[in-house]
C-alpha atoms as a PDB file:
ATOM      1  CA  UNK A   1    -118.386  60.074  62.366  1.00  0.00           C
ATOM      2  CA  UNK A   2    -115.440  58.861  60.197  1.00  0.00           C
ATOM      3  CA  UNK A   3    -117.817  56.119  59.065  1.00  0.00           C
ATOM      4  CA  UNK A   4    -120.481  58.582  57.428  1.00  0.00           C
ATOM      5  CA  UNK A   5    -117.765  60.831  56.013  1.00  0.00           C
ATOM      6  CA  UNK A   6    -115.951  57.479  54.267  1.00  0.00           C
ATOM      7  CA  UNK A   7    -112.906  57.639  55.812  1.00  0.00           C
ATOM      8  CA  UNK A   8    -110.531  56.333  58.110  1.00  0.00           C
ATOM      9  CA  UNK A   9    -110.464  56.948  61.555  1.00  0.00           C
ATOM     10  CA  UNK A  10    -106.888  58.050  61.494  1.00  0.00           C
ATOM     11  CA  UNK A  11    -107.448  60.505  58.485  1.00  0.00           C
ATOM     12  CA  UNK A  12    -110.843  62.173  60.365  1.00  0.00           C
ATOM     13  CA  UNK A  13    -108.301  62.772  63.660  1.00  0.00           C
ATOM     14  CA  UNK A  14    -105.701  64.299  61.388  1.00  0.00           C
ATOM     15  CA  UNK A  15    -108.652  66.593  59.973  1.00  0.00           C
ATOM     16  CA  UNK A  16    -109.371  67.809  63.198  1.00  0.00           C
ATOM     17  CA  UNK A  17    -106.415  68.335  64.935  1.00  0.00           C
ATOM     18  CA  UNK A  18    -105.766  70.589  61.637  1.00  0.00           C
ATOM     19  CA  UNK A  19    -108.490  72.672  62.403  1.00  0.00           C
ATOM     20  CA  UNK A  20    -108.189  73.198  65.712  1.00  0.00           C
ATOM     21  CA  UNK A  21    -104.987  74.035  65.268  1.00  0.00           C
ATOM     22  CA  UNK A  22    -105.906  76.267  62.413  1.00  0.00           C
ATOM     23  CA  UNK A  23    -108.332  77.923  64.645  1.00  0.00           C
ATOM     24  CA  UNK A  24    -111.448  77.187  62.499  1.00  0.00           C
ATOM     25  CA  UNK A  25    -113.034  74.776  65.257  1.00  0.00           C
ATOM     26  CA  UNK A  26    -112.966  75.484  68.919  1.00  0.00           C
ATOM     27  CA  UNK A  27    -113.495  72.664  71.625  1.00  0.00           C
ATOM     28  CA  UNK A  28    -117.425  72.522  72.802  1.00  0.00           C
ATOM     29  CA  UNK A  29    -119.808  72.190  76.101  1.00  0.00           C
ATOM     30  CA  UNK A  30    -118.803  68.133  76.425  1.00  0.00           C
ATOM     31  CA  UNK A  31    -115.545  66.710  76.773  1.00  0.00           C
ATOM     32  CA  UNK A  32    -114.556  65.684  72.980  1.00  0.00           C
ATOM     33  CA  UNK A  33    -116.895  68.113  71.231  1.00  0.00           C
ATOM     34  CA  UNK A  34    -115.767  70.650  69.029  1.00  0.00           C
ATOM     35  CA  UNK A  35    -117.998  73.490  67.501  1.00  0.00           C
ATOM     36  CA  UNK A  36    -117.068  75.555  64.228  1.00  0.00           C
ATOM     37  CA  UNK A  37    -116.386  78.593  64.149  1.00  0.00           C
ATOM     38  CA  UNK A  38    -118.378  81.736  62.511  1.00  0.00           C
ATOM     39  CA  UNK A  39    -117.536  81.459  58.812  1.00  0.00           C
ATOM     40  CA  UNK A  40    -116.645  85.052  58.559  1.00  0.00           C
ATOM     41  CA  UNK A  41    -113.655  84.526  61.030  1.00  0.00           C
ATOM     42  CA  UNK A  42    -112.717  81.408  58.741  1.00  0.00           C
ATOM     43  CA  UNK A  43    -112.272  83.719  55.917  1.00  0.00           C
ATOM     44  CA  UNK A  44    -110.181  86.510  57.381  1.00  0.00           C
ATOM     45  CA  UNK A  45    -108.380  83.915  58.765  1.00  0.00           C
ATOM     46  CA  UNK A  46    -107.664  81.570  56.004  1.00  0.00           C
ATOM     47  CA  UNK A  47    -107.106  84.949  54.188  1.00  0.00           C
ATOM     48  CA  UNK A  48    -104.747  85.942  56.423  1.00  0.00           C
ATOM     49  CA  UNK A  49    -102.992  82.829  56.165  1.00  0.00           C
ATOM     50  CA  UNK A  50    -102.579  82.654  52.434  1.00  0.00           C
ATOM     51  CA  UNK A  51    -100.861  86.832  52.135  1.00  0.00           C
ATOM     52  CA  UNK A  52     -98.563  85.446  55.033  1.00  0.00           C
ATOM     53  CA  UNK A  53     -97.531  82.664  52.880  1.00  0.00           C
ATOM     54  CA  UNK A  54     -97.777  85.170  49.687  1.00  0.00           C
ATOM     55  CA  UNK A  55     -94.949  87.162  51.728  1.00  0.00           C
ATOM     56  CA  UNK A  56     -93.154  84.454  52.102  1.00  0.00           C
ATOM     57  CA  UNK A  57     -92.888  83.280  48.934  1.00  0.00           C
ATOM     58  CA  UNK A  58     -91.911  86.400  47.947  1.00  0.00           C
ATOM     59  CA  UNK A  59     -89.154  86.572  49.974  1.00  0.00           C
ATOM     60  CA  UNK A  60     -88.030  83.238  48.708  1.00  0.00           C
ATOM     61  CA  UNK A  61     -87.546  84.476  45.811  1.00  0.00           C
ATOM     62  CA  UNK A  62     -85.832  87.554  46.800  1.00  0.00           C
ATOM     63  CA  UNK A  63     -83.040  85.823  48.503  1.00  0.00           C
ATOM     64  CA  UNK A  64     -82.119  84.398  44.957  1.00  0.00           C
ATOM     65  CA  UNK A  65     -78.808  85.985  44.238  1.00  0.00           C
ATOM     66  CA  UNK A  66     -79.542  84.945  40.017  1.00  0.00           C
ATOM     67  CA  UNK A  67     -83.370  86.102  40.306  1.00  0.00           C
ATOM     68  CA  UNK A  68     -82.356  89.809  41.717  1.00  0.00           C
ATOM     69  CA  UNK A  69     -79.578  89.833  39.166  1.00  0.00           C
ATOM     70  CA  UNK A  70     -81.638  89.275  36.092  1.00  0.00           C
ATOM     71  CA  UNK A  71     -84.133  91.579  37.715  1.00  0.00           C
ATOM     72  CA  UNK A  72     -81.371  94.482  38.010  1.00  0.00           C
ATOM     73  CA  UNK A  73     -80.279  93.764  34.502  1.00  0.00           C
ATOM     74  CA  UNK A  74     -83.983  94.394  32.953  1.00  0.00           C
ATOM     75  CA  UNK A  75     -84.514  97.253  34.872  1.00  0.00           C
ATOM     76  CA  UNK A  76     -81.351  98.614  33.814  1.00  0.00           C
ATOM     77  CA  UNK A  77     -82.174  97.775  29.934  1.00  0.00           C
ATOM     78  CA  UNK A  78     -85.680  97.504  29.479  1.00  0.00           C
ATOM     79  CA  UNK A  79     -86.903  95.876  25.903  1.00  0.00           C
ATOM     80  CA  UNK A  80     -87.778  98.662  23.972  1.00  0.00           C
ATOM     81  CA  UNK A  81     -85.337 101.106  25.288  1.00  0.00           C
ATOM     82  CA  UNK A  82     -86.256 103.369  28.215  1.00  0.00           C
ATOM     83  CA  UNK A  83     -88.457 102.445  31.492  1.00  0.00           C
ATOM     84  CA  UNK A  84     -91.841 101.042  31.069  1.00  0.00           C
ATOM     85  CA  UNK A  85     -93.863 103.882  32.706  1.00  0.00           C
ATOM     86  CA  UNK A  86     -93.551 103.145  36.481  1.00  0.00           C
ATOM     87  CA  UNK A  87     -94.635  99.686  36.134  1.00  0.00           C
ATOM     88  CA  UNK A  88     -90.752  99.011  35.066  1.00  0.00           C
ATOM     89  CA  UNK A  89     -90.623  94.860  33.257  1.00  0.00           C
ATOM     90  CA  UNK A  90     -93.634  92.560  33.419  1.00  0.00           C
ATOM     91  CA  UNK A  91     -92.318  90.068  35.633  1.00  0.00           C
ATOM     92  CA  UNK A  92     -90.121  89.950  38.615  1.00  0.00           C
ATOM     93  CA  UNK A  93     -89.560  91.281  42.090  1.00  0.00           C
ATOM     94  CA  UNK A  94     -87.614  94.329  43.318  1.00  0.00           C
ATOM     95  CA  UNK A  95     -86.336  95.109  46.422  1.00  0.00           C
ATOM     96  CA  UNK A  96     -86.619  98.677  47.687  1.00  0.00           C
ATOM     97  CA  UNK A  97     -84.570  99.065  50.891  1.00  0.00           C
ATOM     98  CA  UNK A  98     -83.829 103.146  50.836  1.00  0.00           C
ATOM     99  CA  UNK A  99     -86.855 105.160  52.814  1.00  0.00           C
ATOM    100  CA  UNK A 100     -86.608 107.558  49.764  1.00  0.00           C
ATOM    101  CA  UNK A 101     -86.672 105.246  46.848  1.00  0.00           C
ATOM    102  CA  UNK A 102     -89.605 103.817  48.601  1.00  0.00           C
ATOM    103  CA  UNK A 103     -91.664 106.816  48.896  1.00  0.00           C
ATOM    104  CA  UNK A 104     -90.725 108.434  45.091  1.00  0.00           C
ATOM    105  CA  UNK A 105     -91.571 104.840  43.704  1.00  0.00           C
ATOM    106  CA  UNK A 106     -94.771 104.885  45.496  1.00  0.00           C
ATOM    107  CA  UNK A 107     -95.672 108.685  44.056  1.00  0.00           C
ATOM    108  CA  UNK A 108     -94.728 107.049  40.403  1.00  0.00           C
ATOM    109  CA  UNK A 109     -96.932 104.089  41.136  1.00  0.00           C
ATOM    110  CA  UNK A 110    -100.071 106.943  41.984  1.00  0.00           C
ATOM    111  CA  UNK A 111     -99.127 109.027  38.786  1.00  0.00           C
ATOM    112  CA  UNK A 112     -98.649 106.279  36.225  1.00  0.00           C
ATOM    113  CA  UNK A 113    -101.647 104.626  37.582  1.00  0.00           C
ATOM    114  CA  UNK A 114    -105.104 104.702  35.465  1.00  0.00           C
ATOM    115  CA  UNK A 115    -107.321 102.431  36.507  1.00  0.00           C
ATOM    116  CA  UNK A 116    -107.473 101.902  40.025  1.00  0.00           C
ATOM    117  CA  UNK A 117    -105.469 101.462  43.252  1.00  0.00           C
ATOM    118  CA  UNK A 118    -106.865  99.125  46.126  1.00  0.00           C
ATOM    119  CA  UNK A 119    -104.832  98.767  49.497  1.00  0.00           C
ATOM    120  CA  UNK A 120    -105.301  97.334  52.637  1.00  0.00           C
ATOM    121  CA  UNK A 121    -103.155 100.085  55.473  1.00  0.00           C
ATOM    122  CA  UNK A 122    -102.392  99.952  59.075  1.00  0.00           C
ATOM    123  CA  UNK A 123    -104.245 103.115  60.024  1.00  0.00           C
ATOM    124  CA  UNK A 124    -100.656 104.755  61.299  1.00  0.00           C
ATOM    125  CA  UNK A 125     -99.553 104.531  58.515  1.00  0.00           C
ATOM    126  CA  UNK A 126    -101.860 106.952  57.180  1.00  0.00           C
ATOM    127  CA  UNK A 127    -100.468 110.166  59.375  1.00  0.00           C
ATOM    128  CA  UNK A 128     -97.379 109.879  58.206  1.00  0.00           C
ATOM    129  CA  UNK A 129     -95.651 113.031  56.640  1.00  0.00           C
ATOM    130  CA  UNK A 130     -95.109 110.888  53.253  1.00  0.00           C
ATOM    131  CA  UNK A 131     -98.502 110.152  52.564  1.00  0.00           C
ATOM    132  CA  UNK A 132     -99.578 113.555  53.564  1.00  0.00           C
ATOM    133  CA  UNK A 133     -97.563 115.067  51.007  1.00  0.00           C
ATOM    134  CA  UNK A 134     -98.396 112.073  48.601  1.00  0.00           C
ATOM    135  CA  UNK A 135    -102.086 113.516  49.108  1.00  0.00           C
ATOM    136  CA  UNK A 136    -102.025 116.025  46.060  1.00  0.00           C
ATOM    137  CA  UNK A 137    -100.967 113.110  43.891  1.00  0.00           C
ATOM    138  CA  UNK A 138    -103.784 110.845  45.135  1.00  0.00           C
ATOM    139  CA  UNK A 139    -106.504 113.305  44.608  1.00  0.00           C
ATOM    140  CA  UNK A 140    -105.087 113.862  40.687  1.00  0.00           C
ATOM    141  CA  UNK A 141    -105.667 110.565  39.713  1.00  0.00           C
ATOM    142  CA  UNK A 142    -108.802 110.079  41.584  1.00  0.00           C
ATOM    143  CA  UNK A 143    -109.843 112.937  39.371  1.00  0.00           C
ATOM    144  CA  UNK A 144    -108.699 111.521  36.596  1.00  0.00           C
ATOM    145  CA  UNK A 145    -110.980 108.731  36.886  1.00  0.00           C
ATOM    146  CA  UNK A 146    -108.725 106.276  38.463  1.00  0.00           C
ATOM    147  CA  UNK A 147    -111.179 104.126  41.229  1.00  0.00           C
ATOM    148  CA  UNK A 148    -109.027 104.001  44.807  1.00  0.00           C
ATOM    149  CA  UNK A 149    -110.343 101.211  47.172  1.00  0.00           C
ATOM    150  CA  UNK A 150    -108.919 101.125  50.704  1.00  0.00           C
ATOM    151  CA  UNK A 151    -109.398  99.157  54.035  1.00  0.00           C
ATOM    152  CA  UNK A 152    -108.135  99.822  57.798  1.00  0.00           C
ATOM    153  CA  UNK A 153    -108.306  99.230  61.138  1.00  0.00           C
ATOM    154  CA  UNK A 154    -111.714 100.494  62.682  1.00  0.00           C
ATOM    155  CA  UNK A 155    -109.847 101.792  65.637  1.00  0.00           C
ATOM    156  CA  UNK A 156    -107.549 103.922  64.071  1.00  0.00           C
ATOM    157  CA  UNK A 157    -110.528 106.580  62.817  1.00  0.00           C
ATOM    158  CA  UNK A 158    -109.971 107.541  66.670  1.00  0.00           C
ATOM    159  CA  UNK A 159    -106.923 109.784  65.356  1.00  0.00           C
ATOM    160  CA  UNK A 160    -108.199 112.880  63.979  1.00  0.00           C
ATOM    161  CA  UNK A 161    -105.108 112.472  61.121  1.00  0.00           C
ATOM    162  CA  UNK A 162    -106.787 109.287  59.738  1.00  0.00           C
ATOM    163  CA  UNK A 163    -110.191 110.315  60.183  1.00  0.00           C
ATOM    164  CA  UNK A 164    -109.905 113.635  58.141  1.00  0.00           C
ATOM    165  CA  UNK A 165    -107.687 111.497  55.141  1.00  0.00           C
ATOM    166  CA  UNK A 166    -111.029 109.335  55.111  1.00  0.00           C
ATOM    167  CA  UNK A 167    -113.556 111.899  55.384  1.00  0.00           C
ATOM    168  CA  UNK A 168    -111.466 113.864  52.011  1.00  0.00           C
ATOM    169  CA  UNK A 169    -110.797 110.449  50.322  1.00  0.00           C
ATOM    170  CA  UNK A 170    -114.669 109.893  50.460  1.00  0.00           C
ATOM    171  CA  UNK A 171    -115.552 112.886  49.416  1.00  0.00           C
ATOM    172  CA  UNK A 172    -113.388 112.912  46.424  1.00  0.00           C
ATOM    173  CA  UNK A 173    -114.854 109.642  45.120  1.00  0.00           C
ATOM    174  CA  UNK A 174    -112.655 107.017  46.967  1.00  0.00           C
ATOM    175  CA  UNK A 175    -114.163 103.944  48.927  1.00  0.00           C
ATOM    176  CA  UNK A 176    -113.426 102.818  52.777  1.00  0.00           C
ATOM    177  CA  UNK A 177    -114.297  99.900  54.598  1.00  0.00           C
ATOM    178  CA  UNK A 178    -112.845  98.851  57.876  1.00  0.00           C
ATOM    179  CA  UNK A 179    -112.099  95.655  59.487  1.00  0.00           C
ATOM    180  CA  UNK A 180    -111.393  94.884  63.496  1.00  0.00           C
ATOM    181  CA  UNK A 181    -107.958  93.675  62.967  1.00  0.00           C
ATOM    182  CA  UNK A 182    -104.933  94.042  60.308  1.00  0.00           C
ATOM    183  CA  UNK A 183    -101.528  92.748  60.518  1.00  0.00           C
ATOM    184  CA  UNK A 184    -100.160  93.039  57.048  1.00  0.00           C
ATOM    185  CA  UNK A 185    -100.175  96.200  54.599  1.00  0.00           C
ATOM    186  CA  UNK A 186    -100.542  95.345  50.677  1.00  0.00           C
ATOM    187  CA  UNK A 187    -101.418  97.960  48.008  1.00  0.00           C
ATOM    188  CA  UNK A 188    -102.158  97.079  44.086  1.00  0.00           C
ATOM    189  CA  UNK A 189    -101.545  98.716  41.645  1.00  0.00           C
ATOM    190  CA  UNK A 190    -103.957  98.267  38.032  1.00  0.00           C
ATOM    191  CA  UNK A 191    -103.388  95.185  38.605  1.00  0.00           C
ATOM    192  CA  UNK A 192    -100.311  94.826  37.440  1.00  0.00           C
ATOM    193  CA  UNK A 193     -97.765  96.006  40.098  1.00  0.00           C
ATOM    194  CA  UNK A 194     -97.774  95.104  43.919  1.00  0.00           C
ATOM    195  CA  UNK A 195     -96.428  96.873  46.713  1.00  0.00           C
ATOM    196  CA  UNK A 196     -95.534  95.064  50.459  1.00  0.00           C
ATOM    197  CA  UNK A 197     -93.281  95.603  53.250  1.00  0.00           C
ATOM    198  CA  UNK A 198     -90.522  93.277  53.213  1.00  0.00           C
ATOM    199  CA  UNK A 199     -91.350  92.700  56.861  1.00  0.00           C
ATOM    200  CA  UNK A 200     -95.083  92.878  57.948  1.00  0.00           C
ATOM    201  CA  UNK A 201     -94.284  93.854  61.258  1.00  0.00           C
ATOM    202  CA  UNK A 202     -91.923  96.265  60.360  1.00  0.00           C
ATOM    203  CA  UNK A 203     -92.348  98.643  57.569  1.00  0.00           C
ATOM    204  CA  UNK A 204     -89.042 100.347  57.677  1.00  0.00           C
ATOM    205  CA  UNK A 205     -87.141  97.390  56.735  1.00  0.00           C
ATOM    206  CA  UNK A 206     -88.142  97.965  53.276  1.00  0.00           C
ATOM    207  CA  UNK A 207     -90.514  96.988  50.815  1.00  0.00           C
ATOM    208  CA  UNK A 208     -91.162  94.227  47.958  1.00  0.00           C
ATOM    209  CA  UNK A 209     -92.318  95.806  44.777  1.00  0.00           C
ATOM    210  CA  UNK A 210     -94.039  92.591  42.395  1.00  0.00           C
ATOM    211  CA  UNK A 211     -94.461  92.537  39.065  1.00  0.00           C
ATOM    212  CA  UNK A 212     -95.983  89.268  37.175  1.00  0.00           C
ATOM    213  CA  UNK A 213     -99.707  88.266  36.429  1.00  0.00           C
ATOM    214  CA  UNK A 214     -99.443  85.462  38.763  1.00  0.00           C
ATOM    215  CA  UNK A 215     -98.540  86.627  41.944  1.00  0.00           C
ATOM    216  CA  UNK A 216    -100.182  90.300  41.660  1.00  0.00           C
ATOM    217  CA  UNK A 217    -103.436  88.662  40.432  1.00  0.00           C
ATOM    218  CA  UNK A 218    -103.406  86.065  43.990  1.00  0.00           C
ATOM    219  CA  UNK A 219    -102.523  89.343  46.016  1.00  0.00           C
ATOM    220  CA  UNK A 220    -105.621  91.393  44.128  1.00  0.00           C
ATOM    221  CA  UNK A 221    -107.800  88.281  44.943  1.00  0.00           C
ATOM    222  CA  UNK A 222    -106.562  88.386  48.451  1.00  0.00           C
ATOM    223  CA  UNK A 223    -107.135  92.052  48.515  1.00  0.00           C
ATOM    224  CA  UNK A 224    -110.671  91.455  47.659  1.00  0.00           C
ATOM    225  CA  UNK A 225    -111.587  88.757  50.084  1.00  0.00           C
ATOM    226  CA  UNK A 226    -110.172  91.070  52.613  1.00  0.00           C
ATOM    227  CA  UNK A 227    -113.046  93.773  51.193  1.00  0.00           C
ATOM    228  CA  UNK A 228    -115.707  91.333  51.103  1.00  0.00           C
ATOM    229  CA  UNK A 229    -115.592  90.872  54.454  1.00  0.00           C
ATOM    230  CA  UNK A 230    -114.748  94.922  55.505  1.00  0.00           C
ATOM    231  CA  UNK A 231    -117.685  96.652  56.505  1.00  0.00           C
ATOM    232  CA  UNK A 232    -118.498 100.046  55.228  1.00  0.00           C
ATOM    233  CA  UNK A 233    -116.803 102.929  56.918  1.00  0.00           C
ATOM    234  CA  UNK A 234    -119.889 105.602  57.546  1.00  0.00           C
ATOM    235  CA  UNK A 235    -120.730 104.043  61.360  1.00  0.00           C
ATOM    236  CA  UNK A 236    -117.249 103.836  62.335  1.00  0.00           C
ATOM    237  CA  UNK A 237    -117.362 107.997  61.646  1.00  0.00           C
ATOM    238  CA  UNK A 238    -119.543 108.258  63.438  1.00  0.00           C
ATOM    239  CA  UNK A 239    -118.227 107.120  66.323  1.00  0.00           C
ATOM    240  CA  UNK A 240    -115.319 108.304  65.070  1.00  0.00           C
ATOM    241  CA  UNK A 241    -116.772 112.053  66.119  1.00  0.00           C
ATOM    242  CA  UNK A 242    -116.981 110.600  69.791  1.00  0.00           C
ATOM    243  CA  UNK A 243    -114.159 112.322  72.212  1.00  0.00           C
ATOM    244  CA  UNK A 244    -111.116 110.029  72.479  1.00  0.00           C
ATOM    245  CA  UNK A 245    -110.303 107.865  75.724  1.00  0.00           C
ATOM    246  CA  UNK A 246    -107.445 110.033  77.722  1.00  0.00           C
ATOM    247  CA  UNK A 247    -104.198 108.886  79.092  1.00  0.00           C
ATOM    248  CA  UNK A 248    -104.315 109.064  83.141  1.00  0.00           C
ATOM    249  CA  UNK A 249    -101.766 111.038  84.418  1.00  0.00           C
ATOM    250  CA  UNK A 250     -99.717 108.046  85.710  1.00  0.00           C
ATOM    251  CA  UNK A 251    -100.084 106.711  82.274  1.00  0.00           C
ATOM    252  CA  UNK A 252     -98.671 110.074  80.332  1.00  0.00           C
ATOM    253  CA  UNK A 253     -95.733 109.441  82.907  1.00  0.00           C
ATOM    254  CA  UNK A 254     -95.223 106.030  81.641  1.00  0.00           C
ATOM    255  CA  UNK A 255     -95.331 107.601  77.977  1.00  0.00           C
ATOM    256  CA  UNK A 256     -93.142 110.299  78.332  1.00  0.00           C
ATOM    257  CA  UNK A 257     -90.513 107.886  79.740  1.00  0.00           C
ATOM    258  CA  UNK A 258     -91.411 105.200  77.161  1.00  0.00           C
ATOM    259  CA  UNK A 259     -90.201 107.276  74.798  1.00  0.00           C
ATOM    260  CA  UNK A 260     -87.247 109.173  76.338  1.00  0.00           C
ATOM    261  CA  UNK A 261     -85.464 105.713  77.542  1.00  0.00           C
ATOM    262  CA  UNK A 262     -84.545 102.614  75.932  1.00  0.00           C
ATOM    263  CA  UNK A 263     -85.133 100.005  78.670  1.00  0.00           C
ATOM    264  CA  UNK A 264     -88.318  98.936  80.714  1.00  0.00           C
ATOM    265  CA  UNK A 265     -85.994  98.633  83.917  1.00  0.00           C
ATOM    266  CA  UNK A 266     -84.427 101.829  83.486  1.00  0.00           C
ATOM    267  CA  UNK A 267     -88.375 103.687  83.034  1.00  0.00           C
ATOM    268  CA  UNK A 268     -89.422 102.080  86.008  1.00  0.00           C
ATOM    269  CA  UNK A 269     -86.627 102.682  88.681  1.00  0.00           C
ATOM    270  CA  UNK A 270     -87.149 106.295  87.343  1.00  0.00           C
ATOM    271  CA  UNK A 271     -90.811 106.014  87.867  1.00  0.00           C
ATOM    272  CA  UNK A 272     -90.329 104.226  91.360  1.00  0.00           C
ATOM    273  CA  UNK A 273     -92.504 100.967  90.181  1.00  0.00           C
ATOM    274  CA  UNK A 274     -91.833  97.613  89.643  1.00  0.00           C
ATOM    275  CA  UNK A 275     -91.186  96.830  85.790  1.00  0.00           C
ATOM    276  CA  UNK A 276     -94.332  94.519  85.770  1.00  0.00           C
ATOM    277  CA  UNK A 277     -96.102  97.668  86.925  1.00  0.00           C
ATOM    278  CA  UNK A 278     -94.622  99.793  84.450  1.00  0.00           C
ATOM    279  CA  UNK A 279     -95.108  97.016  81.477  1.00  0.00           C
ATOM    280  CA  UNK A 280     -98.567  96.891  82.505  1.00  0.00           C
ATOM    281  CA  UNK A 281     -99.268 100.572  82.076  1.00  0.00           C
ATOM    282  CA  UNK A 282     -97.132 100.437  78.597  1.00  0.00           C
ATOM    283  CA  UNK A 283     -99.893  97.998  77.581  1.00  0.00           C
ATOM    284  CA  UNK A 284    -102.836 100.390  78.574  1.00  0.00           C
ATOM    285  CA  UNK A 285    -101.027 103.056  76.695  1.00  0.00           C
ATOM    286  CA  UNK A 286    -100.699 100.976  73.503  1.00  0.00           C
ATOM    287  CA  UNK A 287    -104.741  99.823  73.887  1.00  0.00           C
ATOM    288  CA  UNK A 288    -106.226 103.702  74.481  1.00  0.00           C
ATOM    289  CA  UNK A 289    -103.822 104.828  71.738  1.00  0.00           C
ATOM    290  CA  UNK A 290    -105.159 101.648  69.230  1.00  0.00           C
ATOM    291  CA  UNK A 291    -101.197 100.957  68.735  1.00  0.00           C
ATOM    292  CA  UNK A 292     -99.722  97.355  68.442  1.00  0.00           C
ATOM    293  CA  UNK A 293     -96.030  98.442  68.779  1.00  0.00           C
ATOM    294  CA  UNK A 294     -94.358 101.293  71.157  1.00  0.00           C
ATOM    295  CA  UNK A 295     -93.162 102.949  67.727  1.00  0.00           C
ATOM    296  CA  UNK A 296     -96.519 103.511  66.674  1.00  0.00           C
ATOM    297  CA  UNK A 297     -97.595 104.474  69.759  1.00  0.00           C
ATOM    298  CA  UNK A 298     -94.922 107.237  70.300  1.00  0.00           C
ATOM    299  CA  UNK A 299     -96.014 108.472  66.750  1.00  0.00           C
ATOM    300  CA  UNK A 300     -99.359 108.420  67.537  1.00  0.00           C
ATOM    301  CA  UNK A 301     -98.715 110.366  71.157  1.00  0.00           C
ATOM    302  CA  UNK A 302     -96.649 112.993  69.048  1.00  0.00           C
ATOM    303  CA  UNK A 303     -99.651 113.292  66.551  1.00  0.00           C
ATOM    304  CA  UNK A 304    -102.309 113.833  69.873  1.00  0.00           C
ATOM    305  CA  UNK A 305     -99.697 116.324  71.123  1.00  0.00           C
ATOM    306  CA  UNK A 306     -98.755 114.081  74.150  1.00  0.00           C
ATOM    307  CA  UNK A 307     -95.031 114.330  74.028  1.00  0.00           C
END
């Protein structure tokens, strides 16, 4: 093989071992073979790569004591006098740590914007009290003219919260397509502004707000290989309309003690199971609920009126 492709033997090994490690070949029916993968997962998953090392980057340059100083300064003293609409200087990155500056910053984003606004959301994040009072906003500048492109997880149009936002967003003009997995959140802003949690698996620690035609226009073209790839959103309703899995009643047990202690052993003495047991019913909990953390699923379980 090497021979045809022109290269050295050593080089075609390191090729491969790259790609199986990447994930984009997986090992065949003989000993030694390899087969590729379906091209679709190959995108999300290269995509998926690249935002993670967009995030870091980001934080890189975050954790520059001079960068966040000069940043502070121009916000504080924009050219021009004043602030520059929401969209603040042209270039930099800003670090919103307070819940509340977060959520007013986001509403500014929505107002000021006047083009269009393209995210990519966990679906929990969707029920949230914030964004249901952020809905008002939304539907102004949709009005307005302003396009609003978003992607989620199929499974979370299960909740009756997310599946109504959909349904109203759709109605009012707004496109949805939906994807089988998502593990980061980004949301753009006319292409000029950027908005990401500091940590993707953990939206409370903050977010990343980036300014700068570089690294906003690499996160819109991630945002759009992510859509490319998204199917549309009208099937998934209509499962959607389907009656949601239940909890068993040993498994309601196991969530009302999730959330009322702190520590697996301490749920499962209560319970009178062994903690693999009780870990194991956890992890049916998280699946019927379409949760990847016991956070979300607790918010989720308060939102189905289970706790």
């Amino acid at each position: 093989m090497h021979v045809k492709l022109g290269i050295a033997l050593h080089e075609m090994e390191q090729a491969m071992t790259r790609l199986v490690r990447l994930r984009l070949l997986r090992p065949g029916d003989r000993p030694g073979w390899f087969l590729p993968v379906d091209p679709e997962q190959v995108v999300a998953r290269l995509t998926e790569m690249r935002l993670r090392e967009m995030y870091q980057e980001i934080q890189r340059l975050t954790q520059s004591r001079h960068v966040l100083t000069t940043l502070r300064a121009e916000s504080a003293a924009p050219a021009g006098g004043g602030r520059a609409g929401a969209y603040g200087g042209e270039h930099g990155v800003e670090e919103i740590d307070r819940r509340e500056d977060l959520i007013n910053r986001v509403e500014e984003l929505v107002f000021f914007a006047r083009e269009e606004i393209v995210s990519v959301e966990p679906g929990f994040h969707l029920i949230t009290d914030e964004v249901l009072k952020r809905r008002a906003v939304e539907w102004r500048a949709l009005k307005r003219g302003v396009r609003r492109r978003l992607v989620l997880p199929a499974d979370t149009l299960r909740h009756p919260r997310v599946t109504e936002y959909v349904r109203e967003l759709l109605a009012r003009g707004g496109e949805v397509r939906v994807v089988e997995e998502i593990s980061d959140q980004l949301s753009v802003y006319d292409g000029r502004v950027a908005l990401m949690p500091k940590d993707p698996k953990n939206v409370d620690e903050g977010a990343l707000m980036v300014r700068g035609r570089g690294l906003v226009s690499t996160l819109s073209g991630l945002f759009e290989k992510v859509w490319e790839q998204a199917e549309d959103v009208s099937v998934e309703l209509r499962e959607a309309a389907e009656p949601a899995p239940e909890l068993s009643e040993a498994e309601r047990r196991v969530l009302r003690m999730m959330c009322e202690v702190g520590k697996d052993e301490t749920g499962a003495r209560d319970l009178g199971v062994s903690v693999r047991t009780y870990r194991r019913h956890i992890a049916d909990v998280l699946r019927v609920l379409g949760a990847s953390t016991r956070a979300q699923a607790a918010l989720l379980a308060r939102e189905r009126g289970w706790v």
